[in-house]
Protein backbone atom coordinates (compact mmCIF):
# COMPACT_ATOMS: atom_id res chain seq x y z
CA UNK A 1 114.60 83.62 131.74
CA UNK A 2 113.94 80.68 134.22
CA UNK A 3 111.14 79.85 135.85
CA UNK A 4 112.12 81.14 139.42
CA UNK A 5 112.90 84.28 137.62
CA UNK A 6 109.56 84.45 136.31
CA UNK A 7 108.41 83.78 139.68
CA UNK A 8 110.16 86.18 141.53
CA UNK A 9 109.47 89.34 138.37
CA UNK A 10 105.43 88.49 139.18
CA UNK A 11 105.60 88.45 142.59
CA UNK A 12 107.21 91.94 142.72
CA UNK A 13 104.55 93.12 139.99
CA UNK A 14 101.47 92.11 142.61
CA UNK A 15 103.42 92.99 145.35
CA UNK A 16 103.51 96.56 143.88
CA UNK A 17 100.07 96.27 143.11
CA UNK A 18 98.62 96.19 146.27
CA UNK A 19 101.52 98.16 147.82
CA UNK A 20 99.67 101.36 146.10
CA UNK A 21 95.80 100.49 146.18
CA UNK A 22 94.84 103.82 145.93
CA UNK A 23 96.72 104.77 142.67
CA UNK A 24 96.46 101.73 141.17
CA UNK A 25 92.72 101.70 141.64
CA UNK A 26 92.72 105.23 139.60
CA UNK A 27 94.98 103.88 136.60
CA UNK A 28 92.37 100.97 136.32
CA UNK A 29 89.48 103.40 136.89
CA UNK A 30 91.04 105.94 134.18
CA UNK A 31 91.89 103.11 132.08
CA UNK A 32 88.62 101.72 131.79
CA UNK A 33 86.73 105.11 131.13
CA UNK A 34 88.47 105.50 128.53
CA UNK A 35 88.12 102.68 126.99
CA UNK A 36 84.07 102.55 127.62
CA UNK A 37 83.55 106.36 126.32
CA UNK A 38 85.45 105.56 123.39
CA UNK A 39 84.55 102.05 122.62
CA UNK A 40 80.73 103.58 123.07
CA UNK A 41 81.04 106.32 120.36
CA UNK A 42 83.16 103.79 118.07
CA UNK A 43 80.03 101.68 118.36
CA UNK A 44 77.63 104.85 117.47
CA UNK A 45 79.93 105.65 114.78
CA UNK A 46 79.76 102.42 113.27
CA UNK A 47 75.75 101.96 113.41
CA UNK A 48 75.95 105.39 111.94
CA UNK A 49 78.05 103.78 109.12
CA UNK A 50 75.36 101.00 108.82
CA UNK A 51 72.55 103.50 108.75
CA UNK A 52 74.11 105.39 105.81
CA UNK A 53 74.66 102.21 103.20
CA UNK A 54 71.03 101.41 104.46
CA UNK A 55 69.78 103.99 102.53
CA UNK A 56 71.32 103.62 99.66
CA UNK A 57 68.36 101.74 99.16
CA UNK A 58 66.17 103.96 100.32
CA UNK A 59 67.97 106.84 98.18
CA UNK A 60 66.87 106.36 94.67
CA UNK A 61 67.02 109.39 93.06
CA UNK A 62 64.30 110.93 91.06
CA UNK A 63 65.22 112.60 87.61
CA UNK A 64 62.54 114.39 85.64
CA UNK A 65 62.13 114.91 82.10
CA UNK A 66 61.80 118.29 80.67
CA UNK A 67 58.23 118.35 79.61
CA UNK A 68 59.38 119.59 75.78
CA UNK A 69 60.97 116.10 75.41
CA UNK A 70 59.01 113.12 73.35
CA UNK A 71 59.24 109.72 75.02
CA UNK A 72 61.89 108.33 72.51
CA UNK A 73 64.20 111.57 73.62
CA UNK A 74 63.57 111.18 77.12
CA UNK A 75 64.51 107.57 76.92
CA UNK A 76 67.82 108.04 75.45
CA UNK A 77 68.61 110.64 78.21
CA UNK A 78 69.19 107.15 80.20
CA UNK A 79 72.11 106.14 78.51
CA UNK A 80 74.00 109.38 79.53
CA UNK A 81 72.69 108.25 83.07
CA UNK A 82 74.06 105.01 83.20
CA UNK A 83 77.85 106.42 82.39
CA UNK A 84 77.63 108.28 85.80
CA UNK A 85 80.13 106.23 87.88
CA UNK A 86 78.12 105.73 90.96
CA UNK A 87 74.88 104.46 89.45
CA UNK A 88 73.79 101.41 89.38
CA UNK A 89 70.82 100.65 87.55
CA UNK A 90 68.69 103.46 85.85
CA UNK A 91 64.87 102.74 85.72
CA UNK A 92 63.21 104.84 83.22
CA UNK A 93 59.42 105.86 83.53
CA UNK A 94 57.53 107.18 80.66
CA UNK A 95 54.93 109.67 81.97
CA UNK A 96 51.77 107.15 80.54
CA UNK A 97 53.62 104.35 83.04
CA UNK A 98 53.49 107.36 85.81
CA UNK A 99 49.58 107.19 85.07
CA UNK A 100 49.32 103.67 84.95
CA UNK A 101 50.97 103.36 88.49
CA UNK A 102 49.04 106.68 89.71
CA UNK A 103 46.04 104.65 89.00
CA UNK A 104 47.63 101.79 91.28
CA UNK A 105 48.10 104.18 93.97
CA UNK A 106 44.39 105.68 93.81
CA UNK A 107 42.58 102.09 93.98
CA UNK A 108 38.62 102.30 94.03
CA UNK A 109 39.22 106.29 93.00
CA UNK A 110 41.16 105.62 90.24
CA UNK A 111 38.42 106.80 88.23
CA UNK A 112 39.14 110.66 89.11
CA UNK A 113 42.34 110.40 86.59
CA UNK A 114 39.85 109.13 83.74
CA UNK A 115 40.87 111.22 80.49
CA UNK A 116 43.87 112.24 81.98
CA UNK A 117 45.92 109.81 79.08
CA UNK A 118 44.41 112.49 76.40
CA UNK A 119 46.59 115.10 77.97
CA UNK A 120 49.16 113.66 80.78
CA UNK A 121 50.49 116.42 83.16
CA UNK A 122 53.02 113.79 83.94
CA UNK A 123 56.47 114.26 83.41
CA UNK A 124 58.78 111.29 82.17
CA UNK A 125 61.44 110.56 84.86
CA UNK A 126 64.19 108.14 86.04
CA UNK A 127 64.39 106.30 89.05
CA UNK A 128 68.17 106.52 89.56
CA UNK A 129 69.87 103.69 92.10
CA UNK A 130 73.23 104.58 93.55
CA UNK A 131 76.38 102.09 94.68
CA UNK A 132 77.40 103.91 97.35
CA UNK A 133 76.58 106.76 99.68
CA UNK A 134 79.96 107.77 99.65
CA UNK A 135 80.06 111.20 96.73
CA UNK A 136 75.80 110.74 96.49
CA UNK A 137 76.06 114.85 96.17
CA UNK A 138 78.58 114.68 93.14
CA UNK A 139 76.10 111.62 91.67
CA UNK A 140 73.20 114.00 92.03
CA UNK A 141 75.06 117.22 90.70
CA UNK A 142 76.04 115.01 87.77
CA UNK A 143 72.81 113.94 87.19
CA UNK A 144 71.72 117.56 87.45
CA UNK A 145 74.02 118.52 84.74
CA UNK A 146 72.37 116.30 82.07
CA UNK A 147 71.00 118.12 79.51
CA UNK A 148 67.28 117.37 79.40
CA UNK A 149 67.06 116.67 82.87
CA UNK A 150 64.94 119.50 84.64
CA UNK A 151 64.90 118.41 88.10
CA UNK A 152 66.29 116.29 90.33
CA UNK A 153 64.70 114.65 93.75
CA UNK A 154 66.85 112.96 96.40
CA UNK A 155 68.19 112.61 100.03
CA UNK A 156 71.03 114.49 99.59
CA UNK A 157 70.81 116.85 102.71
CA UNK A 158 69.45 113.53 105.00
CA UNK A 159 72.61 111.77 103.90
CA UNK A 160 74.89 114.80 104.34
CA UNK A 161 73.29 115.68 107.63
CA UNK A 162 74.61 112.13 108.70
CA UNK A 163 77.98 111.71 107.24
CA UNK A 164 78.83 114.74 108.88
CA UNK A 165 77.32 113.95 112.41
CA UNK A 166 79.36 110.33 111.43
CA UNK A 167 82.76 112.47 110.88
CA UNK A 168 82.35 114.56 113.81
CA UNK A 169 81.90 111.26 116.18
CA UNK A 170 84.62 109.58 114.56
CA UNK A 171 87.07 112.78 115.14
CA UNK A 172 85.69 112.88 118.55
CA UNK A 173 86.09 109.33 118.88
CA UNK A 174 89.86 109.50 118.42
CA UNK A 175 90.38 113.25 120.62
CA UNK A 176 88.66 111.11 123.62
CA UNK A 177 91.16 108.32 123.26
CA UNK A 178 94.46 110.72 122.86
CA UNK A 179 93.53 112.59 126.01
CA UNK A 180 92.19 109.87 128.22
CA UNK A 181 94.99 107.61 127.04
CA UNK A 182 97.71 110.80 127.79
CA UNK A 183 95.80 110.65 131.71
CA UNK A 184 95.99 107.16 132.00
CA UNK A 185 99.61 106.87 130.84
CA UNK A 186 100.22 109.59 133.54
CA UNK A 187 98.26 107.79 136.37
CA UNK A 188 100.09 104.62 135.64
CA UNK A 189 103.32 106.09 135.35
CA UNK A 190 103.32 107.79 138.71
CA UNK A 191 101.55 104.41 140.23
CA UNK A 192 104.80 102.66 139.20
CA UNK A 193 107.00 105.51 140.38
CA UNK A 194 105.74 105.23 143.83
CA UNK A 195 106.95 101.39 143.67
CA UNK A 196 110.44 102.40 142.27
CA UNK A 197 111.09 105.10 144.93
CA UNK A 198 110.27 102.70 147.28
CA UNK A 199 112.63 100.46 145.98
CA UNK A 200 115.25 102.80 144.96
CA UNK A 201 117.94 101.47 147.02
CA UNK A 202 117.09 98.04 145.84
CA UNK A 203 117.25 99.24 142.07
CA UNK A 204 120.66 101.19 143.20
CA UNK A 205 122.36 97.95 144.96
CA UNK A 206 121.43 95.18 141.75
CA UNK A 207 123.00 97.72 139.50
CA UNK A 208 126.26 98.01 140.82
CA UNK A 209 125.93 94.50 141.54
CA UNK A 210 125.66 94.05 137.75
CA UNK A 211 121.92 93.42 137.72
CA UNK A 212 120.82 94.34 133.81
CA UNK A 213 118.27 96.93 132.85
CA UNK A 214 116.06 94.14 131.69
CA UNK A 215 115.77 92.23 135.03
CA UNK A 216 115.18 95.27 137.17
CA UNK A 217 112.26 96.75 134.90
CA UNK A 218 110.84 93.55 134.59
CA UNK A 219 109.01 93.51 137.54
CA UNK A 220 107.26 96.96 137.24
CA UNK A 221 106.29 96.07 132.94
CA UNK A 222 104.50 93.32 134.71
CA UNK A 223 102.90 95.45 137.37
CA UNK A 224 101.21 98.02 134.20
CA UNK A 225 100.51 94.98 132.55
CA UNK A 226 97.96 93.44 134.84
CA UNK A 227 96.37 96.73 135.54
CA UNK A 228 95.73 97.08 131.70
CA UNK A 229 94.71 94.15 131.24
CA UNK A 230 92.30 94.17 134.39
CA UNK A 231 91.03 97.48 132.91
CA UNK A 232 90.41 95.92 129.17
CA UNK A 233 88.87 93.13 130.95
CA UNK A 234 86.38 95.57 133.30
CA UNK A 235 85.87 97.66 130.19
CA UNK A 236 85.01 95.16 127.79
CA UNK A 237 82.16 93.77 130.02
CA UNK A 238 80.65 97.11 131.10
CA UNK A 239 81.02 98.21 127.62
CA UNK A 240 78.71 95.56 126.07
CA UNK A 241 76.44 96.40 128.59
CA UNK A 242 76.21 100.00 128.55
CA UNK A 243 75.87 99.49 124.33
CA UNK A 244 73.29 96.92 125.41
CA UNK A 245 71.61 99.76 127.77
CA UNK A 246 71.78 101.88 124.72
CA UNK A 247 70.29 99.63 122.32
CA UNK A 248 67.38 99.03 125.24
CA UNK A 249 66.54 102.70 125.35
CA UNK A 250 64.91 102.44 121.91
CA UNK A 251 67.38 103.50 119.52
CA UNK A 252 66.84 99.95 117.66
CA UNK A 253 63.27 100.42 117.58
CA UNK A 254 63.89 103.36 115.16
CA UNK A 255 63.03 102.30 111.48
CA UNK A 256 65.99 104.11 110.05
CA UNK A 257 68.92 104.09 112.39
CA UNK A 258 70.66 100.19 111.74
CA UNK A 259 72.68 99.49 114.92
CA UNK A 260 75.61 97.20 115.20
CA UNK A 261 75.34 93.84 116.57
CA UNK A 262 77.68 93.70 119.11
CA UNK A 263 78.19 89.96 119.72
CA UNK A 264 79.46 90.71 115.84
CA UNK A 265 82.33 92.77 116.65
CA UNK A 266 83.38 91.70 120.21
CA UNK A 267 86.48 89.73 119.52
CA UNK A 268 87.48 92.82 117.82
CA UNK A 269 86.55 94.87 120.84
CA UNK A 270 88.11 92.75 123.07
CA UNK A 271 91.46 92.74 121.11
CA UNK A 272 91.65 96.30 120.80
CA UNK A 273 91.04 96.89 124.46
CA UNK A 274 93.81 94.90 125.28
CA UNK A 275 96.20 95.80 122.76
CA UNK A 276 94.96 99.54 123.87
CA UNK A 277 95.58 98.82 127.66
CA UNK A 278 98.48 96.63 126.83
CA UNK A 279 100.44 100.14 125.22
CA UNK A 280 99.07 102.58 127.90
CA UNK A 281 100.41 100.37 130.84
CA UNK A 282 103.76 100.15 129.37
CA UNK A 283 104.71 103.54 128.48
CA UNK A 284 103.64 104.43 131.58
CA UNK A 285 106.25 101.77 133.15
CA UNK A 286 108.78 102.82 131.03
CA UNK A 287 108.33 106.47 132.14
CA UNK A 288 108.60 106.22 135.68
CA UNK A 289 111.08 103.42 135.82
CA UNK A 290 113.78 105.57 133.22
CA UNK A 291 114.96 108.04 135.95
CA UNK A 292 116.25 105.10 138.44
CA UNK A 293 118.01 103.07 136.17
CA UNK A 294 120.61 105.93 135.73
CA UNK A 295 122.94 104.93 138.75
């Protein structure tokens, strides 16, 4: 393609443009709502993500002895432990090491425990540390399962509670996108048919003139792309403010919930806007435009 035919294919894509104001003002409007709503619960479901592995270290599970079990048979309970696929590291803590640390905990006072060593109510226990969050309830039901092992102390409805408000957000996520993205196609695609059936004699005339399909879509493929592109553009700026605005409210002040960095992921945003945008604008060309290429 030469350059005046370059020329000419983005003049006709502005031209149409502007020709419409009205519609194409709603494909970029539609356009970037959808990308904002879903780029914002992407970003929610990602700090959500963050939160989780955060407390793996702030999940160490607590195994207890049963009380009928000496020291030395308590402490070779921890080799069975270790075998479990998703731990880590096992820490085991005799129930005169309990004391000691009881003792810690009680400072100036410690001397209300005094003759507690001659008969220790403690229990011997593990302090269990897990790889992952993802199957924590199969590590704990495993641990469960050990003989010896009378009970078992852990997170495991905090981090359930989460991974399933995570999975809900993430199929949300994607059900946003599928139907915005179907109205945006939609908008576009009639935005581009008003421009054809304005020029439908035009279109009629270069094809029996021999003008290719190529040449006469050209123009409108450019048309979409500048109002997805303008929309990835608008959304990628009001989304890092609005997750900026979000951030602001307080939800980073919260000890436990880890939120994404955005200037960490931008690029990433950016690019998928665009790519996004990019595929919404031209099936919605190629759409309208089908119909009046069939002379």
């Amino acid at each position: 393609m030469n350059r005046h035919n370059l020329f000419y294919h983005f003049r006709e894509g502005v031209k149409g443009i502007f020709s419409h104001g009205f519609m194409s003002l709603a494909s970029v409007t539609v356009m970037v709502t959808c990308l904002v709503l879903t780029g914002t619960v992407l970003l929610l479901v990602m700090s959500l993500n963050l939160t989780i592995e955060s407390m793996v270290t702030l999940s160490d599970i607590r195994a207890y002895v049963d009380e009928s079990y000496s020291e030395e048979e308590a402490e070779a309970i921890g080799n069975k432990l270790r075998m479990i696929e998703n731990v880590s590291g096992v820490d085991f803590i005799s129930n005169s090491r309990a004391l000691d640390e009881m003792r810690d905990q009680f400072g100036t006072d410690a001397w209300l425990l005094d003759g507690l060593e001659y008969d220790n109510p403690l229990r011997h226990n593990f302090r269990i540390m897990v790889v992952s969050i993802d199957g924590y309830e199969d590590t704990v039901a495993d641990i469960a399962a050990i003989p010896g092992i009378s009970d078992v102390h852990s997170s495991v409805e905090s981090v359930s509670k989460l991974s399933m408000i995570r999975n809900i957000l993430g199929a949300a996520s994607f059900a946003l996108m599928v139907m915005l993205g179907a109205v945006a196609v939609v908008i576009i695609s009639n935005t581009i048919k008003l421009a054809t059936f304005d020029r439908r004699e035009e279109i009629a005339i270069m094809k029996m003139i021999g003008a290719t399909d190529g040449f006469i879509r050209f123009p409108f493929v450019i048309e979409s792309v500048i109002l997805s592109q303008a929309a990835a553009g608008i959304a990628f700026g009001l989304q890092w403010l609005v997750y900026n605005y979000l951030i602001g409210t307080g939800l980073s002040s919260i000890e436990l919930i880890r939120m994404v960095d955005f200037t960490t992921v931008k690029y990433y945003f950016l690019g998928g806007f665009m790519g996004i945008a990019f595929i919404f604008g031209v099936l919605g060309s190629a759409i309208s435009i089908r119909k009046f290429l069939k002379v």
